[in-house]
C-alpha atoms as a PDB file:
ATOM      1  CA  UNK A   1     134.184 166.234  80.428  1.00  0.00           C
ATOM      2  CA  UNK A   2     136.153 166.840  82.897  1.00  0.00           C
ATOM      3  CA  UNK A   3     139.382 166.105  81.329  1.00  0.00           C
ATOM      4  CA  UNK A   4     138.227 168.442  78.233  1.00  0.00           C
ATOM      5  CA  UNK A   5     138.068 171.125  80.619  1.00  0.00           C
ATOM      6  CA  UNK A   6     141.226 170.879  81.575  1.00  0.00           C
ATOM      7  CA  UNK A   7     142.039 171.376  77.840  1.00  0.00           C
ATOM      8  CA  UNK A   8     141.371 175.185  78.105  1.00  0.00           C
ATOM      9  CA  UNK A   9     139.910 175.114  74.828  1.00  0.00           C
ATOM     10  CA  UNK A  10     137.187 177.686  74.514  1.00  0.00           C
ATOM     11  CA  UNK A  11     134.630 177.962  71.623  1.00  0.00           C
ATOM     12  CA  UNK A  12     135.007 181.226  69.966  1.00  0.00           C
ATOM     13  CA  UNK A  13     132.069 180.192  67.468  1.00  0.00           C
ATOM     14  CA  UNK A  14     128.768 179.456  68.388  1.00  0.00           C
ATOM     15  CA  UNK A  15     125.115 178.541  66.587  1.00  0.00           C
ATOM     16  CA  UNK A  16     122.108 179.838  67.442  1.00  0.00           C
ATOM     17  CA  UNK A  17     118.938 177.825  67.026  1.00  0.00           C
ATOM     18  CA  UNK A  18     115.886 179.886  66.884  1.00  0.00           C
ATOM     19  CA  UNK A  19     113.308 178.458  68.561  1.00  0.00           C
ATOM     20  CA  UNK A  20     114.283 175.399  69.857  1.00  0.00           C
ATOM     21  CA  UNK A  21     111.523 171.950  69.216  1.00  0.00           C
ATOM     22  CA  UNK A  22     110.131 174.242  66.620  1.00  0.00           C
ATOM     23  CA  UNK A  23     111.986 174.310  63.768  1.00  0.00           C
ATOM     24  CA  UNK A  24     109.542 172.569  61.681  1.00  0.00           C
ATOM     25  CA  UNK A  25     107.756 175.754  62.156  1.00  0.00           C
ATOM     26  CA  UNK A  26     110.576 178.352  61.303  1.00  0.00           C
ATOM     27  CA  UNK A  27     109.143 179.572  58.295  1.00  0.00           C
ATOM     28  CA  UNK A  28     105.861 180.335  59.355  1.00  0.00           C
ATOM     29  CA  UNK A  29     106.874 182.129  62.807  1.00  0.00           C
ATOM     30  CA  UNK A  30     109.185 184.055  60.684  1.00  0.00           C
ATOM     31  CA  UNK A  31     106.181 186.052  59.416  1.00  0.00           C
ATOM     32  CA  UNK A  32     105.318 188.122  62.328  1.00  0.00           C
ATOM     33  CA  UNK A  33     108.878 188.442  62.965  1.00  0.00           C
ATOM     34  CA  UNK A  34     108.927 189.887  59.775  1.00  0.00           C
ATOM     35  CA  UNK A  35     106.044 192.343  59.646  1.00  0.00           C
ATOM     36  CA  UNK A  36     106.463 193.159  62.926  1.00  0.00           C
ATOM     37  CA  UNK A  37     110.169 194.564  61.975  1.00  0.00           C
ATOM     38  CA  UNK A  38     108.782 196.120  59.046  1.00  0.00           C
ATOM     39  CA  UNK A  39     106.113 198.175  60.927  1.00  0.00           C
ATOM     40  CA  UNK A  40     108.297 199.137  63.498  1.00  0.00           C
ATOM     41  CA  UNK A  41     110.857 200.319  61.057  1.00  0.00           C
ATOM     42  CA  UNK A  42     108.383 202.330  59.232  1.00  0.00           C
ATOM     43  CA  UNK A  43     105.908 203.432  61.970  1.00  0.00           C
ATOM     44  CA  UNK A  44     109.541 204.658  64.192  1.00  0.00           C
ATOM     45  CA  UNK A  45     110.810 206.390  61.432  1.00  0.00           C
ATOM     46  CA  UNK A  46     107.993 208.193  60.775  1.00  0.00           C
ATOM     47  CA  UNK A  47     107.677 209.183  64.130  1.00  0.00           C
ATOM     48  CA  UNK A  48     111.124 210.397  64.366  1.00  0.00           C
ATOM     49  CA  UNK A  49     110.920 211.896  60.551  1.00  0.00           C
ATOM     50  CA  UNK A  50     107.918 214.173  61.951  1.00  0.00           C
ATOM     51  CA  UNK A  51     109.274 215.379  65.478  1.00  0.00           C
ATOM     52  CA  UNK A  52     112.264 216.338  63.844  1.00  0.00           C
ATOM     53  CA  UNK A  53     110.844 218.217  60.678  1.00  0.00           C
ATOM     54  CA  UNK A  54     108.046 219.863  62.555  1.00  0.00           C
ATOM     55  CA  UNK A  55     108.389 222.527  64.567  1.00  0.00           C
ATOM     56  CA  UNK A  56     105.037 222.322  66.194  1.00  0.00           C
ATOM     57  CA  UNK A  57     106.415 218.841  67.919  1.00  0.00           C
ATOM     58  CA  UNK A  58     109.691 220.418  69.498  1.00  0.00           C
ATOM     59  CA  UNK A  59     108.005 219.744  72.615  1.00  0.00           C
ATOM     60  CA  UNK A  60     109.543 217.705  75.795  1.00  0.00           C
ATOM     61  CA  UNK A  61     107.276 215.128  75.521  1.00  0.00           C
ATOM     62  CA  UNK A  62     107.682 214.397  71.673  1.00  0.00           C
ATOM     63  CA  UNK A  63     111.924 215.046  71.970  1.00  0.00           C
ATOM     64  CA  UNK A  64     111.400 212.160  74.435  1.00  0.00           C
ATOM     65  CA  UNK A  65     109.319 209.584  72.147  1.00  0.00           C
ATOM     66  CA  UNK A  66     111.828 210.527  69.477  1.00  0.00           C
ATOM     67  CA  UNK A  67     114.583 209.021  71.802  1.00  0.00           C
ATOM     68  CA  UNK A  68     111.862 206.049  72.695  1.00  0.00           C
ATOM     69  CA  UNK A  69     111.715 205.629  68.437  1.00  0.00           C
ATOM     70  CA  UNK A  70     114.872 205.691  67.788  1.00  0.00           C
ATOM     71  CA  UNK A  71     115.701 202.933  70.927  1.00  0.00           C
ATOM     72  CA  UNK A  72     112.851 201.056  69.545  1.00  0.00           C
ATOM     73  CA  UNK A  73     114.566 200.865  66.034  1.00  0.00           C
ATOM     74  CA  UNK A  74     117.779 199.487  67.465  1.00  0.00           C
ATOM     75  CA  UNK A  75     116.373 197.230  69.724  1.00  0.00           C
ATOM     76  CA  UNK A  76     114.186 195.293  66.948  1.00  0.00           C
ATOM     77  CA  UNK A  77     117.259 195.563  64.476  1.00  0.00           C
ATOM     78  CA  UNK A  78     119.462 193.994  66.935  1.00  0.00           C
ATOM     79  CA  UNK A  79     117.604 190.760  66.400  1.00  0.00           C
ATOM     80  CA  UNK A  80     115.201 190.337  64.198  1.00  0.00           C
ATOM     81  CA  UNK A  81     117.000 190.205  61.323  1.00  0.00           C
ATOM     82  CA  UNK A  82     119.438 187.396  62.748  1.00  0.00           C
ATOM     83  CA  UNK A  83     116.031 185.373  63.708  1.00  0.00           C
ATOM     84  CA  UNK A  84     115.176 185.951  60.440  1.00  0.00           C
ATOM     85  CA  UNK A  85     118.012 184.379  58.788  1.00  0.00           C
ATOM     86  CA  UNK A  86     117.643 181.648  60.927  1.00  0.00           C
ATOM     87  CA  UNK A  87     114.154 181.179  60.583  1.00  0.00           C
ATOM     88  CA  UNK A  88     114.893 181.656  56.224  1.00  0.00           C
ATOM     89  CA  UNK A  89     118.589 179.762  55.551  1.00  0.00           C
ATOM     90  CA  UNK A  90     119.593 178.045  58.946  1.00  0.00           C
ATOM     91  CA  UNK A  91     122.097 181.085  58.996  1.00  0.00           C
ATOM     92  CA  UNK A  92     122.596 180.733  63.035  1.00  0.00           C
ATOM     93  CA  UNK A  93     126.496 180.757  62.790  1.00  0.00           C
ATOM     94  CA  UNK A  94     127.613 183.942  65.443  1.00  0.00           C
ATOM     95  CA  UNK A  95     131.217 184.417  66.314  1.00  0.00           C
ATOM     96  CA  UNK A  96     131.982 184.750  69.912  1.00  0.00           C
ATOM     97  CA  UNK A  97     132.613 189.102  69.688  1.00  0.00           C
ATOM     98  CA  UNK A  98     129.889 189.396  67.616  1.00  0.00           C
ATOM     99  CA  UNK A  99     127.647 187.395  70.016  1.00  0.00           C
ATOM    100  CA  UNK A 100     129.104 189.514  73.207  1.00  0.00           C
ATOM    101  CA  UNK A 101     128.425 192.896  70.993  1.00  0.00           C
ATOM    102  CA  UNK A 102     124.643 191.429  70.468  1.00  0.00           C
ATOM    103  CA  UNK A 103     124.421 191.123  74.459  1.00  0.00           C
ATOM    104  CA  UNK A 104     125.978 194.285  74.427  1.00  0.00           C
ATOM    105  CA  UNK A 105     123.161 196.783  72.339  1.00  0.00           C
ATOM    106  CA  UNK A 106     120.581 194.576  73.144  1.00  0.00           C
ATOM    107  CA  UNK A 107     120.764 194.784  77.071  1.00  0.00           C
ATOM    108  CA  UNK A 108     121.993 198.720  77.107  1.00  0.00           C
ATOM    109  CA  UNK A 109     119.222 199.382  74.629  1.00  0.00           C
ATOM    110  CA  UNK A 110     116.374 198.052  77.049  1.00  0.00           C
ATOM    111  CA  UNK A 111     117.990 199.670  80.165  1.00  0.00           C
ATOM    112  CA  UNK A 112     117.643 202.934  77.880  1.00  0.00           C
ATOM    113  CA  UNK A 113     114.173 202.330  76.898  1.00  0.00           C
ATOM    114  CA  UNK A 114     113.389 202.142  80.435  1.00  0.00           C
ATOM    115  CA  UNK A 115     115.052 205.222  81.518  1.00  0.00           C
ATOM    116  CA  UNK A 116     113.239 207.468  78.624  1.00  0.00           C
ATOM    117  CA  UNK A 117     109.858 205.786  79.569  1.00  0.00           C
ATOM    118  CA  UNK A 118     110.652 207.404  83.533  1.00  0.00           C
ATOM    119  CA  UNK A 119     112.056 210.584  82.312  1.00  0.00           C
ATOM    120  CA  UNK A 120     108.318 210.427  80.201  1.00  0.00           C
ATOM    121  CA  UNK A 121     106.488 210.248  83.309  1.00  0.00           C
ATOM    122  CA  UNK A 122     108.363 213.090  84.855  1.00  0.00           C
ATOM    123  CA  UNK A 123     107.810 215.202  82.040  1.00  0.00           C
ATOM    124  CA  UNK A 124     103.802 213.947  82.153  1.00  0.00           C
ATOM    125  CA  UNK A 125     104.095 214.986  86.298  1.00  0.00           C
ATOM    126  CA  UNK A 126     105.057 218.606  85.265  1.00  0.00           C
ATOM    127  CA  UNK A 127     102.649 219.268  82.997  1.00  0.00           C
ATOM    128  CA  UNK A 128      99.704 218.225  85.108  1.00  0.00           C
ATOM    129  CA  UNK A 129     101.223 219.301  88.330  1.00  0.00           C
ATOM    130  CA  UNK A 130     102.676 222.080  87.870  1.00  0.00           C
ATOM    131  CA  UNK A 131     101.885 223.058  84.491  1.00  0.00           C
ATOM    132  CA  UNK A 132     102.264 226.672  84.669  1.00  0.00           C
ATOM    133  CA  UNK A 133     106.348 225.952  85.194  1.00  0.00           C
ATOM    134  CA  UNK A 134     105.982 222.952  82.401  1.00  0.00           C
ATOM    135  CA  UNK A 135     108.351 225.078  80.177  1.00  0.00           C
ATOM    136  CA  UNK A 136     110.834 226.658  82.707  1.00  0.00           C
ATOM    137  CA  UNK A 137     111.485 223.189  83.945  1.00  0.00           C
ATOM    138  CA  UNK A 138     111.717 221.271  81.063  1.00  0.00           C
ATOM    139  CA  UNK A 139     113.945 223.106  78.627  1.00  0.00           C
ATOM    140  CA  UNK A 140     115.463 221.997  75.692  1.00  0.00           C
ATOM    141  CA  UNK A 141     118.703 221.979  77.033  1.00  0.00           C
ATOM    142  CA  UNK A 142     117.261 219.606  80.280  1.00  0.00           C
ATOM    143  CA  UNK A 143     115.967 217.376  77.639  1.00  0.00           C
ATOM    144  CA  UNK A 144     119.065 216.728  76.016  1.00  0.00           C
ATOM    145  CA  UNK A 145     120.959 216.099  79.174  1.00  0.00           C
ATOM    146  CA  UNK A 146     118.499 214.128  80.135  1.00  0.00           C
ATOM    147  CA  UNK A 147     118.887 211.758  76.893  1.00  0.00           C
ATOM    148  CA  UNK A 148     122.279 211.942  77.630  1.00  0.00           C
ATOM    149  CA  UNK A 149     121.990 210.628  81.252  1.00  0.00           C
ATOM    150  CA  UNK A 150     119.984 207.829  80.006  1.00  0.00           C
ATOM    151  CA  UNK A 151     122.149 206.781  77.458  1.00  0.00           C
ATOM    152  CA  UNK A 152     125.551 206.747  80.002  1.00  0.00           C
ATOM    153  CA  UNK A 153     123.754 205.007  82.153  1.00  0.00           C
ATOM    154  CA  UNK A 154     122.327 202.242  80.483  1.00  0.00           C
ATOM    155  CA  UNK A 155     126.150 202.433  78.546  1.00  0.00           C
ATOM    156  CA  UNK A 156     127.726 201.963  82.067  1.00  0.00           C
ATOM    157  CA  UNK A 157     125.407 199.546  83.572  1.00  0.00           C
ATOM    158  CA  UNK A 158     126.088 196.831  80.529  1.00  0.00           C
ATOM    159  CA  UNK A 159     129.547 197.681  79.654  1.00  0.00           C
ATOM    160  CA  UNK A 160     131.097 195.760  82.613  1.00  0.00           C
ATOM    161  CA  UNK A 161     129.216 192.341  81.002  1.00  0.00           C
ATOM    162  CA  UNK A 162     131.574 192.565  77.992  1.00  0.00           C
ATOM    163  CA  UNK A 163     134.626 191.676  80.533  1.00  0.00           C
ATOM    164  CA  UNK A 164     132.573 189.778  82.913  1.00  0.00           C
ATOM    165  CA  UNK A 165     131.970 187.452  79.263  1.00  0.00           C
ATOM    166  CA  UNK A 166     135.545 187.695  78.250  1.00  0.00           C
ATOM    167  CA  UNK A 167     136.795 185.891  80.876  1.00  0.00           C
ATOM    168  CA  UNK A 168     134.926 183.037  80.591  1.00  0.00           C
ATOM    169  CA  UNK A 169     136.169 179.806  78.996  1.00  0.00           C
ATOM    170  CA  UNK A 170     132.996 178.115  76.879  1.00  0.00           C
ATOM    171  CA  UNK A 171     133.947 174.933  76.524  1.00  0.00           C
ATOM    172  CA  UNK A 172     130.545 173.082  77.220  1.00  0.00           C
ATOM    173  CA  UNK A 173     128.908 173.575  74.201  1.00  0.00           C
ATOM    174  CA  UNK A 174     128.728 176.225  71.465  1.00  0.00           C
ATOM    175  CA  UNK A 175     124.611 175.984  70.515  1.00  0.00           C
ATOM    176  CA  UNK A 176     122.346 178.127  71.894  1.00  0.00           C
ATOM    177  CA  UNK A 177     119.029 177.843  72.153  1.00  0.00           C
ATOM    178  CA  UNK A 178     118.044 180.847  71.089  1.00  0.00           C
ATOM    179  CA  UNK A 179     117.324 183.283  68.412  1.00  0.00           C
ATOM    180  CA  UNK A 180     119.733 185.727  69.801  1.00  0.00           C
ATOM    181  CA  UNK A 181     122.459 185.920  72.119  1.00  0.00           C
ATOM    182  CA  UNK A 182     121.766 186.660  75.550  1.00  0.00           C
ATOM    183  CA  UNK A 183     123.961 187.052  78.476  1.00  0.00           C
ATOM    184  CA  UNK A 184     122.963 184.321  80.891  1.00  0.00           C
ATOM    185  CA  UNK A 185     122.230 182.045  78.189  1.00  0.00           C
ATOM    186  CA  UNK A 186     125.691 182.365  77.057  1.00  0.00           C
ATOM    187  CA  UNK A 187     127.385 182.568  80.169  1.00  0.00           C
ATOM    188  CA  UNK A 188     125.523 179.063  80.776  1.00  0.00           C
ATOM    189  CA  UNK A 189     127.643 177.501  78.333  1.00  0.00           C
ATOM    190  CA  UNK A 190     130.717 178.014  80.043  1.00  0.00           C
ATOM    191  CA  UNK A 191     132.812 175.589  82.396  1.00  0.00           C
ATOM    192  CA  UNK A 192     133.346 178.562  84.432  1.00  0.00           C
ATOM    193  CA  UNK A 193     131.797 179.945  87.817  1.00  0.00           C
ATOM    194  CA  UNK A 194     129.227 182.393  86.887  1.00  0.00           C
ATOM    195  CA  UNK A 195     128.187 183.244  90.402  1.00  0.00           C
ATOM    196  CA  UNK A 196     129.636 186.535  89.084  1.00  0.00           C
ATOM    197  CA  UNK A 197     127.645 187.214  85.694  1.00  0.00           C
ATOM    198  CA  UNK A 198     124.383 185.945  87.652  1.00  0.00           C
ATOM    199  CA  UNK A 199     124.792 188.396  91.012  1.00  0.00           C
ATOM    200  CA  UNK A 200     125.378 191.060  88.493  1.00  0.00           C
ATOM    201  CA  UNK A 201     122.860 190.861  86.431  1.00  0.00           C
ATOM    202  CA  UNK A 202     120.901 190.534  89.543  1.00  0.00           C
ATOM    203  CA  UNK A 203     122.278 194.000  90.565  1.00  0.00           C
ATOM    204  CA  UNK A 204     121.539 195.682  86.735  1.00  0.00           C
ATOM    205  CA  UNK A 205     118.187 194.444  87.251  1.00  0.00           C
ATOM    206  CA  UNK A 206     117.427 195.993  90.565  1.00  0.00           C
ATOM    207  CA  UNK A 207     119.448 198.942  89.761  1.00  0.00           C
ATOM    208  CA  UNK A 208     117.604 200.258  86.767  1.00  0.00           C
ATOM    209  CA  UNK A 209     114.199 198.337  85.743  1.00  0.00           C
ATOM    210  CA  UNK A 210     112.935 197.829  89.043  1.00  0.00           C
ATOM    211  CA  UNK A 211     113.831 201.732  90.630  1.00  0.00           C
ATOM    212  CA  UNK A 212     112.562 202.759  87.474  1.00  0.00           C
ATOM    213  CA  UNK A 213     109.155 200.780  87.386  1.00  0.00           C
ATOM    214  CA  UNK A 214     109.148 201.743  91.326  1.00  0.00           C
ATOM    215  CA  UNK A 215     109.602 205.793  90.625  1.00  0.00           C
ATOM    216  CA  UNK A 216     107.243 205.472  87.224  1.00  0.00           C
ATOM    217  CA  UNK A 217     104.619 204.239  89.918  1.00  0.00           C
ATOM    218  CA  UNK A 218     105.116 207.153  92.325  1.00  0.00           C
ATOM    219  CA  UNK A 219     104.785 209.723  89.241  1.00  0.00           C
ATOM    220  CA  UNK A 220     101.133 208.026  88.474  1.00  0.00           C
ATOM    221  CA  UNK A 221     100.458 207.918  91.825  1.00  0.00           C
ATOM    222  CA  UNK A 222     101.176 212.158  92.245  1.00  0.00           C
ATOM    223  CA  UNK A 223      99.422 212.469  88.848  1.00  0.00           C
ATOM    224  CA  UNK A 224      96.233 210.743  90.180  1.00  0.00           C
ATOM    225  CA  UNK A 225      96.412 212.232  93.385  1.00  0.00           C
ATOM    226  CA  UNK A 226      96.712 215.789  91.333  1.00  0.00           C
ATOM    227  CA  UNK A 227      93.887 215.214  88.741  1.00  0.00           C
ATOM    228  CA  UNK A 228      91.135 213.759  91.065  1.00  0.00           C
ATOM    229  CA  UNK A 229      91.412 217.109  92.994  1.00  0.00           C
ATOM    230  CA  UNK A 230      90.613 218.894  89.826  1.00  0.00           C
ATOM    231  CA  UNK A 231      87.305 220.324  89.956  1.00  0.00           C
ATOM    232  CA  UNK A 232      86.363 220.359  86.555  1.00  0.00           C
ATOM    233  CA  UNK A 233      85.556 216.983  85.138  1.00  0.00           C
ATOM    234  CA  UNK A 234      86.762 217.635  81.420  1.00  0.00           C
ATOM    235  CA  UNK A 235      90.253 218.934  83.152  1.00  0.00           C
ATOM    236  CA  UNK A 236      90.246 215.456  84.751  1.00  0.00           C
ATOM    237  CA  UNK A 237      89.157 213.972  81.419  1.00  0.00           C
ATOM    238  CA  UNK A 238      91.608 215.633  79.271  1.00  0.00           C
ATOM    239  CA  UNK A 239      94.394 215.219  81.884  1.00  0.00           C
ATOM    240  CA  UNK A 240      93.632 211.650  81.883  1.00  0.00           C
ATOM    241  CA  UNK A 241      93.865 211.813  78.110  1.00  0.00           C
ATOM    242  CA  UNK A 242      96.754 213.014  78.175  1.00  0.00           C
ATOM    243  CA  UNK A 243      98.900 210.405  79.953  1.00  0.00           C
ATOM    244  CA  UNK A 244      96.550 207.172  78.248  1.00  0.00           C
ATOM    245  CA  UNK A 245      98.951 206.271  75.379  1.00  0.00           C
ATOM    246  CA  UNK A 246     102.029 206.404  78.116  1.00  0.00           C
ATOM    247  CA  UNK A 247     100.412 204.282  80.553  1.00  0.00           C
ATOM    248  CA  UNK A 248      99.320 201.997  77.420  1.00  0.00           C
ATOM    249  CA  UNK A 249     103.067 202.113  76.393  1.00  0.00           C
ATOM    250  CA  UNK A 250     104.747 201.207  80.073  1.00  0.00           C
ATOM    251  CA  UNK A 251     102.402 198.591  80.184  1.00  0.00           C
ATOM    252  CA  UNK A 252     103.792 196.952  76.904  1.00  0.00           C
ATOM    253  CA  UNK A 253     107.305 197.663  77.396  1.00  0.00           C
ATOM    254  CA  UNK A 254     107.188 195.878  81.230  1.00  0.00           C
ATOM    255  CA  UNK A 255     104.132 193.406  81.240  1.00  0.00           C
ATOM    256  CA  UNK A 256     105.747 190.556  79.275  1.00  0.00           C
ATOM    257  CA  UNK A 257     108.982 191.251  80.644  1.00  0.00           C
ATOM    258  CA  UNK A 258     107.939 190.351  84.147  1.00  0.00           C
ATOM    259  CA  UNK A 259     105.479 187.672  82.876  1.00  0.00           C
ATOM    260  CA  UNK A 260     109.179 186.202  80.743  1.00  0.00           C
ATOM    261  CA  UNK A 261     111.296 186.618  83.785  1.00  0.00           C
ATOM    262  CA  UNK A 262     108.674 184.842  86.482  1.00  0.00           C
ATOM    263  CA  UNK A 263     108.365 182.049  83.651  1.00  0.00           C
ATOM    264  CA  UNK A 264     112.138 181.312  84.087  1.00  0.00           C
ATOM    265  CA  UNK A 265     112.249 181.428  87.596  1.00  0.00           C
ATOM    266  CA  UNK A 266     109.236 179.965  88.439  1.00  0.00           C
ATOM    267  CA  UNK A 267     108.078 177.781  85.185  1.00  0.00           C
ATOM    268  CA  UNK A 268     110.882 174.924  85.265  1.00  0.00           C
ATOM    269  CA  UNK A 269     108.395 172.382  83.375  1.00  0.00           C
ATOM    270  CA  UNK A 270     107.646 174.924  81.053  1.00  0.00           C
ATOM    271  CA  UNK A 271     108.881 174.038  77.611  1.00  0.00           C
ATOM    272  CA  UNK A 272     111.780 176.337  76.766  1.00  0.00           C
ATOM    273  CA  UNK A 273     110.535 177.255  73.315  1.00  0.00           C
ATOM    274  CA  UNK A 274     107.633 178.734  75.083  1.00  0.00           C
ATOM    275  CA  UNK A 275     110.744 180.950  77.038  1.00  0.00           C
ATOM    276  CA  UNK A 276     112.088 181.854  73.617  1.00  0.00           C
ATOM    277  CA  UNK A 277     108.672 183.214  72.739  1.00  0.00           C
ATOM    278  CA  UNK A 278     108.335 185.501  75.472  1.00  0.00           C
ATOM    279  CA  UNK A 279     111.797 186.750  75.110  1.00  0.00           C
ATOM    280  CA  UNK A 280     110.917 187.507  71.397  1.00  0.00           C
ATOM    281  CA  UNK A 281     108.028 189.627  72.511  1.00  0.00           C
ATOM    282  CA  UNK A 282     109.401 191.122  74.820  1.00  0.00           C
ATOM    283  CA  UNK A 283     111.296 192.529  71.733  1.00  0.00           C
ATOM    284  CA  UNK A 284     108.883 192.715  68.831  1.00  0.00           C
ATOM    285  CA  UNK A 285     106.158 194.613  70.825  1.00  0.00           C
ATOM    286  CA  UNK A 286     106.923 197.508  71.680  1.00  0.00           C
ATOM    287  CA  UNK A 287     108.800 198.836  68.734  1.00  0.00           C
ATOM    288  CA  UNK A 288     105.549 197.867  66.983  1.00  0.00           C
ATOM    289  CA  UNK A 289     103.111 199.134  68.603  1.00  0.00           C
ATOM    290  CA  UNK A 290     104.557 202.473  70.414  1.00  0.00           C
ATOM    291  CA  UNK A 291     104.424 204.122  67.071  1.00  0.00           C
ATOM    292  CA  UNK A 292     100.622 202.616  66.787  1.00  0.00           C
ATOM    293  CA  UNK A 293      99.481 204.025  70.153  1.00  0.00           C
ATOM    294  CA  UNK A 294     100.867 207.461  69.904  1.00  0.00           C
ATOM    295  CA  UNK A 295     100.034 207.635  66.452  1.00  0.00           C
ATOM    296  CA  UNK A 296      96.153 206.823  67.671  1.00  0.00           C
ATOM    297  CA  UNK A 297      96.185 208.439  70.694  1.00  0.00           C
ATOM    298  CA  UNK A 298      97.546 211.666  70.235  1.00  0.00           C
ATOM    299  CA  UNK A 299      95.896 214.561  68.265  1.00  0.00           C
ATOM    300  CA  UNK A 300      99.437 216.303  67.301  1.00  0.00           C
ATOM    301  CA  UNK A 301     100.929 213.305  65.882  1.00  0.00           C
ATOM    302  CA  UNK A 302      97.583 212.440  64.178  1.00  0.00           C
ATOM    303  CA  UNK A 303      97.497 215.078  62.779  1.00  0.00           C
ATOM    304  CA  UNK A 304     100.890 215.734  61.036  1.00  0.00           C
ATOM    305  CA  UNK A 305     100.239 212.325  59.736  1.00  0.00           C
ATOM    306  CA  UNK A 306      97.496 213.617  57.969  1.00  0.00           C
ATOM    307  CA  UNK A 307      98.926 216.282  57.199  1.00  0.00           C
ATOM    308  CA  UNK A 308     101.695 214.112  54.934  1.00  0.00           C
ATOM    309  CA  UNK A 309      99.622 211.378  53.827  1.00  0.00           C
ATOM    310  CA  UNK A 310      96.336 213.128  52.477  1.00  0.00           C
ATOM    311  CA  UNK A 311      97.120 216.440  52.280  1.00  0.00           C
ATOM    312  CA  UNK A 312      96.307 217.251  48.577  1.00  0.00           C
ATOM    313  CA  UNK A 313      99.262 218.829  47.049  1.00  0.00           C
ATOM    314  CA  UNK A 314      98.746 221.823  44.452  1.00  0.00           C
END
């Protein structure tokens, strides 16, 4: 091995796997791959269909969870239509760019999601707060430089991983055991130090999920603080109300990421398609189900859906 090394030669094609000790099982985990990309499709761009057309939703809070859609719909697209093909024909062939582009979307998308799930918490702070300044302080021109700031942040944050990739010489092996392509698990496969690509993803990490998740839990914690000195029990109830389907939504977004990252630091003797799995719902989720919980949980959405679906028309 050594003396291959030495070579210089560097795969710039590489084959993904899927799920890796379950292939005999591709075809039927493909299903919920595949209706869960299907719903999420649909149920996002409904969502973002009926913020945009209706004027009633021109709100901060539904301007936001059209950003959160429209993340949600490039995050599932990024992948589950490669595991698909893998799961379907064995198609797992990915050249090296296209592989570093995957890690590219896929990692900037998250780190968006993120920041549009703290900016949501904000904009849930102001209007139980200090409601009576809800619309002076969150304009539409705040909103969109707020989307903005998310999105060059999350841009910046990944963008250095495209060089920190490039330099690398992959030489060990070109199959990944994966359904998509992730940056440790390619940066594994090369001869190369990685100290590098592992401190910095380290520093992405703390720099973005965790302050987020840490300032999300400071919002809740002013919000609670705020509605338990409310007098009036249905204010409480209705402020409550109010912030349910984000809570239910911050919970689904983070949970299984923490429960897939503590698995790979912690769960060595765990199998690694049971890693795989974790990763994929990490990915499938939320996409699927954000639509379903705002579309349940809140009356303005519910009832434009209505309004579109079983509205007689005359």
């Amino acid at each position: 091995m050594t003396a291959f090394n030495r070579t210089g030669v560097s795969h710039t094609v590489f084959y993904l796997l899927g799920i890796p000790g379950l292939e005999d099982q591709h075809l039927w985990i493909s299903i919920p791959f595949f209706i869960s990309y299907i719903i999420a499709l649909l149920g996002n761009s409904l969502l973002i269909f009926l913020i945009l057309t209706r004027r009633s939703l021109h709100e901060p809070m539904f301007l936001f969870l059209c950003m959160l859609a429209g993340a949600d719909i490039v995050l599932s697209t990024c992948t589950v239509p490669q595991a698909l093909a893998i799961f379907w024909f064995r198609a797992g062939e990915i050249s090296l760019d296209r592989c570093i582009t995957q890690v590219f979307f896929l990692s900037s998308t998250f780190i968006y999601e993120s920041g549009i799930l703290l900016v949501m918490a904000f904009d849930r702070y102001v209007a139980i707060c200090d409601p009576l300044r809800y619309t002076t302080v969150l304009t539409h021109a705040l909103v969109g430089k707020t989307g903005v700031t998310v999105f060059l942040r999350s841009f910046g944050t990944i963008f250095p991983i495209i060089f920190l990739l490039k330099r690398l010489t992959f030489c060990k092996s070109n199959i990944l055991s994966n359904t998509a392509c992730k940056h440790i698990v390619l940066a594994r496969v090369s001869c190369d130090d990685i100290r590098v690509n592992i401190w910095y993803g380290f520093f992405v990490l703390m720099s973005t999920l965790v302050v987020d998740v840490v300032l999300i839990f400071i919002s809740y914690v002013l919000i609670l603080r705020a509605v338990f000195h409310t007098p009036s029990r249905d204010a409480r109830h209705k402020a409550l109300n109010t912030c349910g389907s984000h809570v239910c939504v911050i919970i689904l977004f983070y949970a299984p990421g923490i429960f897939s990252v503590l698995t790979q630091r912690f769960g060595r003797h765990i199998s690694p398609h049971v890693h795989v799995l974790l990763a994929s719902v990490c990915i499938l989720a939320p996409p699927m189900l954000n639509p379903i919980i705002y579309g349940i949980k809140t009356k303005q959405i519910r009832d434009q859906v209505v309004h579109v679906f079983f509205t007689r028309r005359t």
